[in-house]
N, C-alpha and C. Protein backbone atom coordinates (compact mmCIF):
# COMPACT_ATOMS: atom_id res chain seq x y z
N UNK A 1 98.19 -168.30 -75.70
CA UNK A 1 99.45 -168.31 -76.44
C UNK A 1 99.51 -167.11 -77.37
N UNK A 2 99.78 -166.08 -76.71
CA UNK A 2 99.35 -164.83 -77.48
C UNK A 2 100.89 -164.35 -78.23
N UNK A 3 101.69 -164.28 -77.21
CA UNK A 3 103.29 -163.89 -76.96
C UNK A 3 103.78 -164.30 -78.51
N UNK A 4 104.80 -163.83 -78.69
CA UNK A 4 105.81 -164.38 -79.98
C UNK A 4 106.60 -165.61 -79.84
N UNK A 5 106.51 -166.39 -81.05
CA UNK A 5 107.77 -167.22 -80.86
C UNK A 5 109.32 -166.84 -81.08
N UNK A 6 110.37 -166.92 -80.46
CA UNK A 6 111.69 -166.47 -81.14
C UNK A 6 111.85 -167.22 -82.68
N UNK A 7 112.61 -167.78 -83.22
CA UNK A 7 112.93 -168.24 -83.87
C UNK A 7 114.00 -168.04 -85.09
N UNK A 8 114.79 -168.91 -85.34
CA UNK A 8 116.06 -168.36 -86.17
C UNK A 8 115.61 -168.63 -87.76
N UNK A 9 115.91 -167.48 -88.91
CA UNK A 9 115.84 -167.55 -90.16
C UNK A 9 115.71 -168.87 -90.61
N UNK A 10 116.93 -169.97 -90.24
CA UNK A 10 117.19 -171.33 -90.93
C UNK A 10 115.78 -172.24 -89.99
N UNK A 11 115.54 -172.02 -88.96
CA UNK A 11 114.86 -172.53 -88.10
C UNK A 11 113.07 -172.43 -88.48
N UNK A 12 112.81 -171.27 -88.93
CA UNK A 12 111.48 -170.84 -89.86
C UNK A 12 111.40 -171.64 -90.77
N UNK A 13 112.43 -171.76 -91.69
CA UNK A 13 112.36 -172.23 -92.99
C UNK A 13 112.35 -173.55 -92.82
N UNK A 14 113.24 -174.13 -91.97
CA UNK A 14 112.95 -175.77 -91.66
C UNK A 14 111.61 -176.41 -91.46
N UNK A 15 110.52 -175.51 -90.62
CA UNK A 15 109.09 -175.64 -90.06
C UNK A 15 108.16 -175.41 -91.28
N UNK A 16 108.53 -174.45 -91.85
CA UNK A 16 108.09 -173.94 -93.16
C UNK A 16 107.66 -175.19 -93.99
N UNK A 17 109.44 -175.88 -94.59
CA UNK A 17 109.32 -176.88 -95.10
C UNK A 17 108.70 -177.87 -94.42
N UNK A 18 109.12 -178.40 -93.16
CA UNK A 18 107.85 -179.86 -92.95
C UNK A 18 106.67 -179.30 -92.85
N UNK A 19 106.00 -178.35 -92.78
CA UNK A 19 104.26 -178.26 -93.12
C UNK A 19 104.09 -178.20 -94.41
N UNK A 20 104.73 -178.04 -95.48
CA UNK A 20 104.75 -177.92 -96.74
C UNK A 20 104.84 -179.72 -96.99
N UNK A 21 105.54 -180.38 -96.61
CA UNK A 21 106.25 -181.73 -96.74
C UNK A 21 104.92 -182.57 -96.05
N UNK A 22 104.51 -182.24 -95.03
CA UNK A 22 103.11 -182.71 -94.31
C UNK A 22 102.03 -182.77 -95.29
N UNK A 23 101.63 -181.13 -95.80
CA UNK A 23 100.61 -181.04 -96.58
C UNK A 23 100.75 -181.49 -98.15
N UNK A 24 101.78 -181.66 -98.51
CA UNK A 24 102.05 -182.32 -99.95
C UNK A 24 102.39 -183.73 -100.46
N UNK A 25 102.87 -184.39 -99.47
CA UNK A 25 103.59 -185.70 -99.15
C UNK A 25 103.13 -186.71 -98.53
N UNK A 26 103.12 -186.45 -96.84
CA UNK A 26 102.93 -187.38 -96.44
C UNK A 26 101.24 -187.68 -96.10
N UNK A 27 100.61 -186.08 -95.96
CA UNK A 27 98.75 -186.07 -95.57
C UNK A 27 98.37 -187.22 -96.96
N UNK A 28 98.53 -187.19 -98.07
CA UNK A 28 98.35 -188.03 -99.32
C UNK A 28 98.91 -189.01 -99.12
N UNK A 29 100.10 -189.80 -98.70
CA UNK A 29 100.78 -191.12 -98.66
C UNK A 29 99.47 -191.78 -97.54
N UNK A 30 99.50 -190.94 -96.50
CA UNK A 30 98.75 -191.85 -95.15
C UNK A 30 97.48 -192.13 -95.93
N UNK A 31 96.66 -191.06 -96.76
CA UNK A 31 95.27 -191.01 -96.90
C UNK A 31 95.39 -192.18 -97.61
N UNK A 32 96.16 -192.33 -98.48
CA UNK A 32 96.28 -193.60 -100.12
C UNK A 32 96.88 -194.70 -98.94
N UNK A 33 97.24 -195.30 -97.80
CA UNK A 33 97.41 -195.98 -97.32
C UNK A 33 96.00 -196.65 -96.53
N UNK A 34 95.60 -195.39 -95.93
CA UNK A 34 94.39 -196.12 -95.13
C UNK A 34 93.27 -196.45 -96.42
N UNK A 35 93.03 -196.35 -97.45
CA UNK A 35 92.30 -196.53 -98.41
C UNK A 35 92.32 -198.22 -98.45
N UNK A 36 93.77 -198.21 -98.81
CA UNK A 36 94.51 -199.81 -99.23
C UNK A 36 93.81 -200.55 -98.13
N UNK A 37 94.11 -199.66 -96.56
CA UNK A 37 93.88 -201.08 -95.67
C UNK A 37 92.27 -201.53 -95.36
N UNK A 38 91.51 -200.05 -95.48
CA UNK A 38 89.99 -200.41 -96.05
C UNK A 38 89.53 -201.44 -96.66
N UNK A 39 90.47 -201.80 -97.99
CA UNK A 39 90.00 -202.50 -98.92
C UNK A 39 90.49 -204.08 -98.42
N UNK A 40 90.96 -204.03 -97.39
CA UNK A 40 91.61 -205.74 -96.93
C UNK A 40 90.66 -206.05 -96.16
N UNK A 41 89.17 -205.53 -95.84
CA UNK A 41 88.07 -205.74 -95.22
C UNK A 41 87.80 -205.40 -93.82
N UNK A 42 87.59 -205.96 -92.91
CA UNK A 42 87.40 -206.11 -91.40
C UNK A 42 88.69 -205.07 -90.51
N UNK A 43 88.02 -203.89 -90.29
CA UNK A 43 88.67 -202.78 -90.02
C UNK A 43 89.26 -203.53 -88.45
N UNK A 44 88.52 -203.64 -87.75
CA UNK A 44 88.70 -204.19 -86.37
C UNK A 44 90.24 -205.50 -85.97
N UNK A 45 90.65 -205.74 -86.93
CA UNK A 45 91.47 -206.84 -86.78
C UNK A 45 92.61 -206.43 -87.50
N UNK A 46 92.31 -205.30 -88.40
CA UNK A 46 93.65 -204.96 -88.99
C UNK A 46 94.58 -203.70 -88.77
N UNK A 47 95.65 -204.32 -88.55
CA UNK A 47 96.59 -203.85 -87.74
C UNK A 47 97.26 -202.42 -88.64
N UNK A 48 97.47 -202.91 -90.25
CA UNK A 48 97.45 -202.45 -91.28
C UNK A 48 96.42 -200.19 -91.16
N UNK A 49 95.37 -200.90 -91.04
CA UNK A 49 94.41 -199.87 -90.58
C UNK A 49 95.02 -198.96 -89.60
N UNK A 50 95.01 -199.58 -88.40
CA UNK A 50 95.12 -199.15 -86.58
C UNK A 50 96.41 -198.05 -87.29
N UNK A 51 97.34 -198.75 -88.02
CA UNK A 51 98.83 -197.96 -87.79
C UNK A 51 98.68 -197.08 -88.85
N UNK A 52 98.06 -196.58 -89.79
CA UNK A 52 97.90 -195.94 -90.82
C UNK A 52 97.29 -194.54 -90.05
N UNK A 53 96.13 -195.27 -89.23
CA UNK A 53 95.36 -194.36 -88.54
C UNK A 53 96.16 -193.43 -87.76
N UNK A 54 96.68 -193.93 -86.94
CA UNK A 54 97.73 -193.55 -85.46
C UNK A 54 98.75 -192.76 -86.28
N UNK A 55 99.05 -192.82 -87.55
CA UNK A 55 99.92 -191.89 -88.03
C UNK A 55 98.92 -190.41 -88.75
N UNK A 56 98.12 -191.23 -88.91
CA UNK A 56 97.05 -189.73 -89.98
C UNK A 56 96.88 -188.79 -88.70
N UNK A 57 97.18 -189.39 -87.26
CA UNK A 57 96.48 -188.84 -86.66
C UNK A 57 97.79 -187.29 -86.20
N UNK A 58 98.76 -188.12 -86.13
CA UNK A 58 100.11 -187.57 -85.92
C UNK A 58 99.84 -186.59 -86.76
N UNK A 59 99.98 -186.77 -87.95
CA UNK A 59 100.34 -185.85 -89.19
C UNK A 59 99.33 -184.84 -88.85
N UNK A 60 98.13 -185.10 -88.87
CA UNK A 60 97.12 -183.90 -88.61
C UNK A 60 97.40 -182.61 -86.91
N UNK A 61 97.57 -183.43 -86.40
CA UNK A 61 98.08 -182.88 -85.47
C UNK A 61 99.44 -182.07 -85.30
N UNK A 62 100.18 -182.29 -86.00
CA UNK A 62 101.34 -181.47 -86.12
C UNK A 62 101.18 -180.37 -87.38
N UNK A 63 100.16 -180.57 -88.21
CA UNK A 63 100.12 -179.24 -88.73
C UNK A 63 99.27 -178.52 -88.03
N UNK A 64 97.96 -179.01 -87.25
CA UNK A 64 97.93 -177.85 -86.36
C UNK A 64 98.15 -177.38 -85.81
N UNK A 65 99.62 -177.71 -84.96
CA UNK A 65 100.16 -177.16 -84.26
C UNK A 65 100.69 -176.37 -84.94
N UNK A 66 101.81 -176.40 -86.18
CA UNK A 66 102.42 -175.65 -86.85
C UNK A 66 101.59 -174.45 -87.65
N UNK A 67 100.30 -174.37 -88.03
CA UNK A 67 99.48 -173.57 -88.07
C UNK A 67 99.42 -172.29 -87.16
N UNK A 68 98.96 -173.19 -85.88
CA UNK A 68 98.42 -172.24 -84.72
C UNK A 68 100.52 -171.25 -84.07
N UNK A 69 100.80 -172.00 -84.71
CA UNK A 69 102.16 -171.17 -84.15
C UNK A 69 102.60 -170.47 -85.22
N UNK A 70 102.42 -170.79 -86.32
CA UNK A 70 103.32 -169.91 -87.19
C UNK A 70 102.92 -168.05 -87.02
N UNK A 71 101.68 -167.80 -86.99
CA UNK A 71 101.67 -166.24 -86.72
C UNK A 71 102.19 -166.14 -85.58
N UNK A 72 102.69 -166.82 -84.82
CA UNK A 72 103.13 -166.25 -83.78
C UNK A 72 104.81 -166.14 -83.80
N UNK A 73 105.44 -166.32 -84.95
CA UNK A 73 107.03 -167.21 -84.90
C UNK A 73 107.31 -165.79 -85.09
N UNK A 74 108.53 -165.43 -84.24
CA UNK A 74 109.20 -164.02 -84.51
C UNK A 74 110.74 -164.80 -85.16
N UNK A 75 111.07 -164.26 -86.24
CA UNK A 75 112.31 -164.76 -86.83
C UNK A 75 113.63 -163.34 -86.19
N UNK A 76 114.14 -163.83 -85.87
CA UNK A 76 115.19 -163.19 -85.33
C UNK A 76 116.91 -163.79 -85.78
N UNK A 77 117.57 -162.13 -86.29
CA UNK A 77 118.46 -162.10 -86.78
C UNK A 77 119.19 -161.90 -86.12
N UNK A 78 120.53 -162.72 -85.66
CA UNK A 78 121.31 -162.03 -84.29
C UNK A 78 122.24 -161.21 -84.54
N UNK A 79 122.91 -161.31 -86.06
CA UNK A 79 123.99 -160.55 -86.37
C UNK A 79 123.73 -159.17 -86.68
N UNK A 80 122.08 -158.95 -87.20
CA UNK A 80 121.71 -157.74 -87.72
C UNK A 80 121.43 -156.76 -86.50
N UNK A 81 121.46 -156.80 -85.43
CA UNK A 81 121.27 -155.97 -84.19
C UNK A 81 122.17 -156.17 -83.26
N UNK A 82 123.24 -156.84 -83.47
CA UNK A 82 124.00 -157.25 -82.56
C UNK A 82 125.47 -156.31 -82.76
N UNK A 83 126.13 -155.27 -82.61
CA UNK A 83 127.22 -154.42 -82.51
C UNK A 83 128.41 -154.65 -82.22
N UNK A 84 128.25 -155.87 -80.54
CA UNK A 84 129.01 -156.66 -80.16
C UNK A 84 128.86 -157.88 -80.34
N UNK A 85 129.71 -158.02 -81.02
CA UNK A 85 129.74 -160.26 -81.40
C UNK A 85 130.72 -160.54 -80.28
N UNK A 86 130.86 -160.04 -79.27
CA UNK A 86 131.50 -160.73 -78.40
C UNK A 86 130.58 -160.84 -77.22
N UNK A 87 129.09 -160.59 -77.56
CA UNK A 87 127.90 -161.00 -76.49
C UNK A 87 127.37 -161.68 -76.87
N UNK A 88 126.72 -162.90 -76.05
CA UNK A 88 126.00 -163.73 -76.03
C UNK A 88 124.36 -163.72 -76.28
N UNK A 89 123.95 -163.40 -77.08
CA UNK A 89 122.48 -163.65 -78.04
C UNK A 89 121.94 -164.48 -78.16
N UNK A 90 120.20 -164.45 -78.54
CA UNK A 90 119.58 -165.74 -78.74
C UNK A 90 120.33 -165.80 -80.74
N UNK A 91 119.89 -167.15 -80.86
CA UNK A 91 120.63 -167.45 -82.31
C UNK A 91 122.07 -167.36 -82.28
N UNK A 92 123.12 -166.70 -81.33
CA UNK A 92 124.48 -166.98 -81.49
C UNK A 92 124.89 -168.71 -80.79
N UNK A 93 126.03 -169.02 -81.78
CA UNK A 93 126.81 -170.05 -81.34
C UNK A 93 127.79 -169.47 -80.39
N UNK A 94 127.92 -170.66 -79.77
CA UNK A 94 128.94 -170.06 -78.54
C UNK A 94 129.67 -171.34 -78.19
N UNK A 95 130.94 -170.90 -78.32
CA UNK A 95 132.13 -171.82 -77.61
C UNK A 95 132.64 -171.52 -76.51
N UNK A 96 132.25 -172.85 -75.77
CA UNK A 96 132.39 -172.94 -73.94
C UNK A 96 133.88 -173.46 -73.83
N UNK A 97 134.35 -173.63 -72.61
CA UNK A 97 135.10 -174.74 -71.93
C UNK A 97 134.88 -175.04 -70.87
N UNK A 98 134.79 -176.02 -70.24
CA UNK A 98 134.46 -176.66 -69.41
C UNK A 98 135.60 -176.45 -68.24
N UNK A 99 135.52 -175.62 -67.35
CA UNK A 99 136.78 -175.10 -67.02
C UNK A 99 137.42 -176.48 -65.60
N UNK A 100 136.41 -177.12 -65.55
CA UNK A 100 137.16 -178.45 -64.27
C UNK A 100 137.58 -179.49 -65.50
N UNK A 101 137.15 -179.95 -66.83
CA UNK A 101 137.24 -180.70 -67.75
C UNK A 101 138.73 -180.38 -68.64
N UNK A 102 138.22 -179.17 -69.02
CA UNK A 102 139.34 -178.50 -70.28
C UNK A 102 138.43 -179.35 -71.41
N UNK A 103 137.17 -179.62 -71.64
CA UNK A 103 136.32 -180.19 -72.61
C UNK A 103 135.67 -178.74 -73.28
N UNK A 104 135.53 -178.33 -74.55
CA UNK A 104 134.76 -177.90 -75.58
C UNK A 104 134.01 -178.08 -75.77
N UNK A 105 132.63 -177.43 -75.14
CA UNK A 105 131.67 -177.64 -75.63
C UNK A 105 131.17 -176.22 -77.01
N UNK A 106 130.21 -176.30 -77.86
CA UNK A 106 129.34 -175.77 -78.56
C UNK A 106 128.08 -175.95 -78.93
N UNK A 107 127.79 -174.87 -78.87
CA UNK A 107 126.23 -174.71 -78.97
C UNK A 107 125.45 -173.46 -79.68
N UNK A 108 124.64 -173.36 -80.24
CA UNK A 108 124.04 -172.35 -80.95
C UNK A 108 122.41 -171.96 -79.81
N UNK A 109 122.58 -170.94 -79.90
CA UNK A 109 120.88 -170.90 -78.55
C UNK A 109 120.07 -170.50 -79.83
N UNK A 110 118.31 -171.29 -79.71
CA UNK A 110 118.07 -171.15 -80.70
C UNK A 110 116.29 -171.52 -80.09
N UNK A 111 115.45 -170.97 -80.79
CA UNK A 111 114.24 -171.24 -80.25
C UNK A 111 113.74 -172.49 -79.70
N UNK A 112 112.39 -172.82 -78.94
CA UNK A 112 112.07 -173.80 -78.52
C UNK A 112 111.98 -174.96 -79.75
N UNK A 113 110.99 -174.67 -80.74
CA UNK A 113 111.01 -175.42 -81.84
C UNK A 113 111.63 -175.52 -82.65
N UNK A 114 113.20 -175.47 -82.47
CA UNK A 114 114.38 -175.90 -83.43
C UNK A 114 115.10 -176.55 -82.39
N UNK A 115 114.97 -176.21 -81.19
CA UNK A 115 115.96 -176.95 -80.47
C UNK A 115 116.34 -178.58 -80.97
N UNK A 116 117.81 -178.86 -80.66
CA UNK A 116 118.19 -180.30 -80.98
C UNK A 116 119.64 -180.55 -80.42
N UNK A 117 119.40 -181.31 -79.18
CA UNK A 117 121.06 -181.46 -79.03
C UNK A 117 121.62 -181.77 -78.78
N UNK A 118 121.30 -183.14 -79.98
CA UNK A 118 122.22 -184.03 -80.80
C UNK A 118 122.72 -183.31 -82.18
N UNK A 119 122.46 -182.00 -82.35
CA UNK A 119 123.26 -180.85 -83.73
C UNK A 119 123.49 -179.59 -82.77
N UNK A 120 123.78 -179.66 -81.24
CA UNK A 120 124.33 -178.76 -80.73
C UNK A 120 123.20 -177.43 -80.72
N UNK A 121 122.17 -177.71 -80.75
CA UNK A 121 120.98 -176.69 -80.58
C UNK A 121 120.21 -176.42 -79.76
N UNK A 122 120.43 -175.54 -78.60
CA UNK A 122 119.64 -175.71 -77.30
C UNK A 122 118.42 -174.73 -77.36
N UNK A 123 117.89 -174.97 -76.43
CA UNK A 123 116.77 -173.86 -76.35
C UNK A 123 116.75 -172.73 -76.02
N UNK A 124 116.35 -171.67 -75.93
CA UNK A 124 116.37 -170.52 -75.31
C UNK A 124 115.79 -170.64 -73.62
N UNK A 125 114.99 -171.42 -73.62
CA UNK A 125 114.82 -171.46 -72.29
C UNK A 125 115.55 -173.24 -71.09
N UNK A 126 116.71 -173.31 -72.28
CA UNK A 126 116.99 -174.30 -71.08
C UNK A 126 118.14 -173.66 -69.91
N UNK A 127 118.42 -174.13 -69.01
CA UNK A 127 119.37 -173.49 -67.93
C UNK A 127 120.76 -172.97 -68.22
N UNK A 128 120.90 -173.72 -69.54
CA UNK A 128 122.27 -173.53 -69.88
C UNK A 128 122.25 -172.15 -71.51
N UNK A 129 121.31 -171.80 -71.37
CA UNK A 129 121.35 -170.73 -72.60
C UNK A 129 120.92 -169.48 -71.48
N UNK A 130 119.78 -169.70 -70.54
CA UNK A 130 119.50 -168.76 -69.84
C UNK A 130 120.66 -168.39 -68.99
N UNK A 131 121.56 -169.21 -68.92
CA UNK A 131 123.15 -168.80 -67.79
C UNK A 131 124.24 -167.81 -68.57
N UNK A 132 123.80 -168.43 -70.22
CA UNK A 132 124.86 -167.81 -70.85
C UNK A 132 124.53 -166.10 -71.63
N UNK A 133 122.92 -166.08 -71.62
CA UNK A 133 122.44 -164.76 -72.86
C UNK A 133 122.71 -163.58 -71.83
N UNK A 134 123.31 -162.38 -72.31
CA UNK A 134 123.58 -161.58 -72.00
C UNK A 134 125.37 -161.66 -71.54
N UNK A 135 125.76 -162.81 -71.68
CA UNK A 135 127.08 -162.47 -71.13
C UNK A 135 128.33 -162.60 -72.19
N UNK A 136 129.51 -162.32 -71.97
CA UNK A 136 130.35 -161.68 -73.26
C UNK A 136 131.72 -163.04 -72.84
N UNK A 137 132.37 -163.08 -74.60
CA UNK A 137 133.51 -163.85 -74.59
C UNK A 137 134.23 -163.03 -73.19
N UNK A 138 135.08 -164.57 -72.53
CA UNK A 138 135.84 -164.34 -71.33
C UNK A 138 135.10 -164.43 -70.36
N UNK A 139 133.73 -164.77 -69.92
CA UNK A 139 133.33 -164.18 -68.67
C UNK A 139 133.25 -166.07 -68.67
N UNK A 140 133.56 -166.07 -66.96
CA UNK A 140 133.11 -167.69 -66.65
C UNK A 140 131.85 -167.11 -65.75
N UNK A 141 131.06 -168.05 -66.49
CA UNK A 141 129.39 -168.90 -66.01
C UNK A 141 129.67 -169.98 -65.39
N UNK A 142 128.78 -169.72 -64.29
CA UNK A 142 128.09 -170.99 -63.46
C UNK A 142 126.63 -171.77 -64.02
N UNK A 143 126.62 -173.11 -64.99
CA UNK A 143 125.65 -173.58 -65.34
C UNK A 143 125.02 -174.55 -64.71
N UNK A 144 123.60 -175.12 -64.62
CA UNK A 144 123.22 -175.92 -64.28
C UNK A 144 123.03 -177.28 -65.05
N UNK A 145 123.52 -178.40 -64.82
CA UNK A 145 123.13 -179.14 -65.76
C UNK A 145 122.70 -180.86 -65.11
N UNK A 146 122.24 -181.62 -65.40
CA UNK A 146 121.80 -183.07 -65.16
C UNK A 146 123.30 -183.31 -64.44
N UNK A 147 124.10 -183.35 -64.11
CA UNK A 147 125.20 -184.04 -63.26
C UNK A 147 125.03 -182.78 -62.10
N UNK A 148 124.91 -181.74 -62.22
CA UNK A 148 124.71 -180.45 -61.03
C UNK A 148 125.43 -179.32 -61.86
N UNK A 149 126.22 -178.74 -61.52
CA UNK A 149 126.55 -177.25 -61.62
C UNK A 149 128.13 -177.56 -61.85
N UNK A 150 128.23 -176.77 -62.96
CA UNK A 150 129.72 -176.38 -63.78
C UNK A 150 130.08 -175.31 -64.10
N UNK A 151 131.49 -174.79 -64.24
CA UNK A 151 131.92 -173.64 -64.36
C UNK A 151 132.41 -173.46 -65.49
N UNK A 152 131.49 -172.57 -66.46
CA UNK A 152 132.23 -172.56 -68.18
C UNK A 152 132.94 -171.15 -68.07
N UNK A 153 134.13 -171.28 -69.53
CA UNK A 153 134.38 -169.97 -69.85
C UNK A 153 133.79 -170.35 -71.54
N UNK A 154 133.54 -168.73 -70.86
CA UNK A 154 132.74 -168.33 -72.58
C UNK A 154 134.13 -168.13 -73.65
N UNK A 155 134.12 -168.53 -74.73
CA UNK A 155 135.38 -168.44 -75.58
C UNK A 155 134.98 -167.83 -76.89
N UNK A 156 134.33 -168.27 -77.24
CA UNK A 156 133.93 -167.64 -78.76
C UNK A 156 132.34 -167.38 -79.00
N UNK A 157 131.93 -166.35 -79.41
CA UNK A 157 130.62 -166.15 -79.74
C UNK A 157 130.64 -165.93 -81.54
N UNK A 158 129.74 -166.21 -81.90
CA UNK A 158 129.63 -166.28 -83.77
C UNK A 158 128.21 -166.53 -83.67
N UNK A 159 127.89 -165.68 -85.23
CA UNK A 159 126.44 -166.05 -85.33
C UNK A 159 126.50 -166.47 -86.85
N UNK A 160 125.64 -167.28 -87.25
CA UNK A 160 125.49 -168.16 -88.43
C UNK A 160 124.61 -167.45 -89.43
């Protein structure tokens, strides 16, 4: 895992904060929890324990992950290199239409580890950001998606 991560300004800072929020918050809540369930005796039967554990274990594990990735996170600005805002970039939002629907979709393309989208945040490498980067308001795309293949027009590009 040598390569860079993309990643957007707001998207850094979000990761930023939960390893900060990990290492200040919750690594201390779990530790002062499994203490408590120590003290209720017979480790083997308590459930108290098991789930304290299964979370310390979580927590530890996601800051190493967030560790081992952060030198690698490239923060990328789309508006600061971008000339034409009427092309499609990683980090730009982009307003589709669904051209058999007449449905609106939006979406912002945005690294693997910010992706979310249930807040309209896809990945850079899902089918439907890789159909759209490089191409400019007006052009209709052919996307791939879980029902099969749709025909968008690109309508608005903006970057945040």
């Amino acid at each position: 895992m040598s390569e860079s991560i993309p990643i957007t300004r707001k998207g850094f800072e979000a990761i930023k904060e939960e390893l900060q929020r990990l290492l200040t918050r919750d690594r201390p809540e779990i530790q002062k929890a499994i203490a408590e369930a120590r003290e209720h005796g017979d480790l083997r039967e308590n459930a108290e324990y098991h789930a304290a554990k299964e979370r310390q274990g979580f927590i530890e594990g996601r800051i190493q992950e967030i560790n081992a990735k952060m030198p690698l996170f490239q923060v990328v600005d789309p508006g600061a290199n971008n000339n034409n805002t009427n092309k499609v970039v990683f980090g730009a939002r982009v307003t589709l239409e669904n051209l058999e629907t007449e449905e609106e979709l939006v979406y912002q393309i945005v690294g693997q580890d910010e992706a979310d989208i249930k807040n309209q945040r896809i990945s850079l490498q899902s089918p439907i950001a890789r159909a759209l980067i490089g191409k400019f308001v007006g052009d209709v795309v052919q996307v791939i998606v879980p029902k099969g293949q749709v025909e968008v027009e690109i309508k608005e590009v903006s970057y945040l």
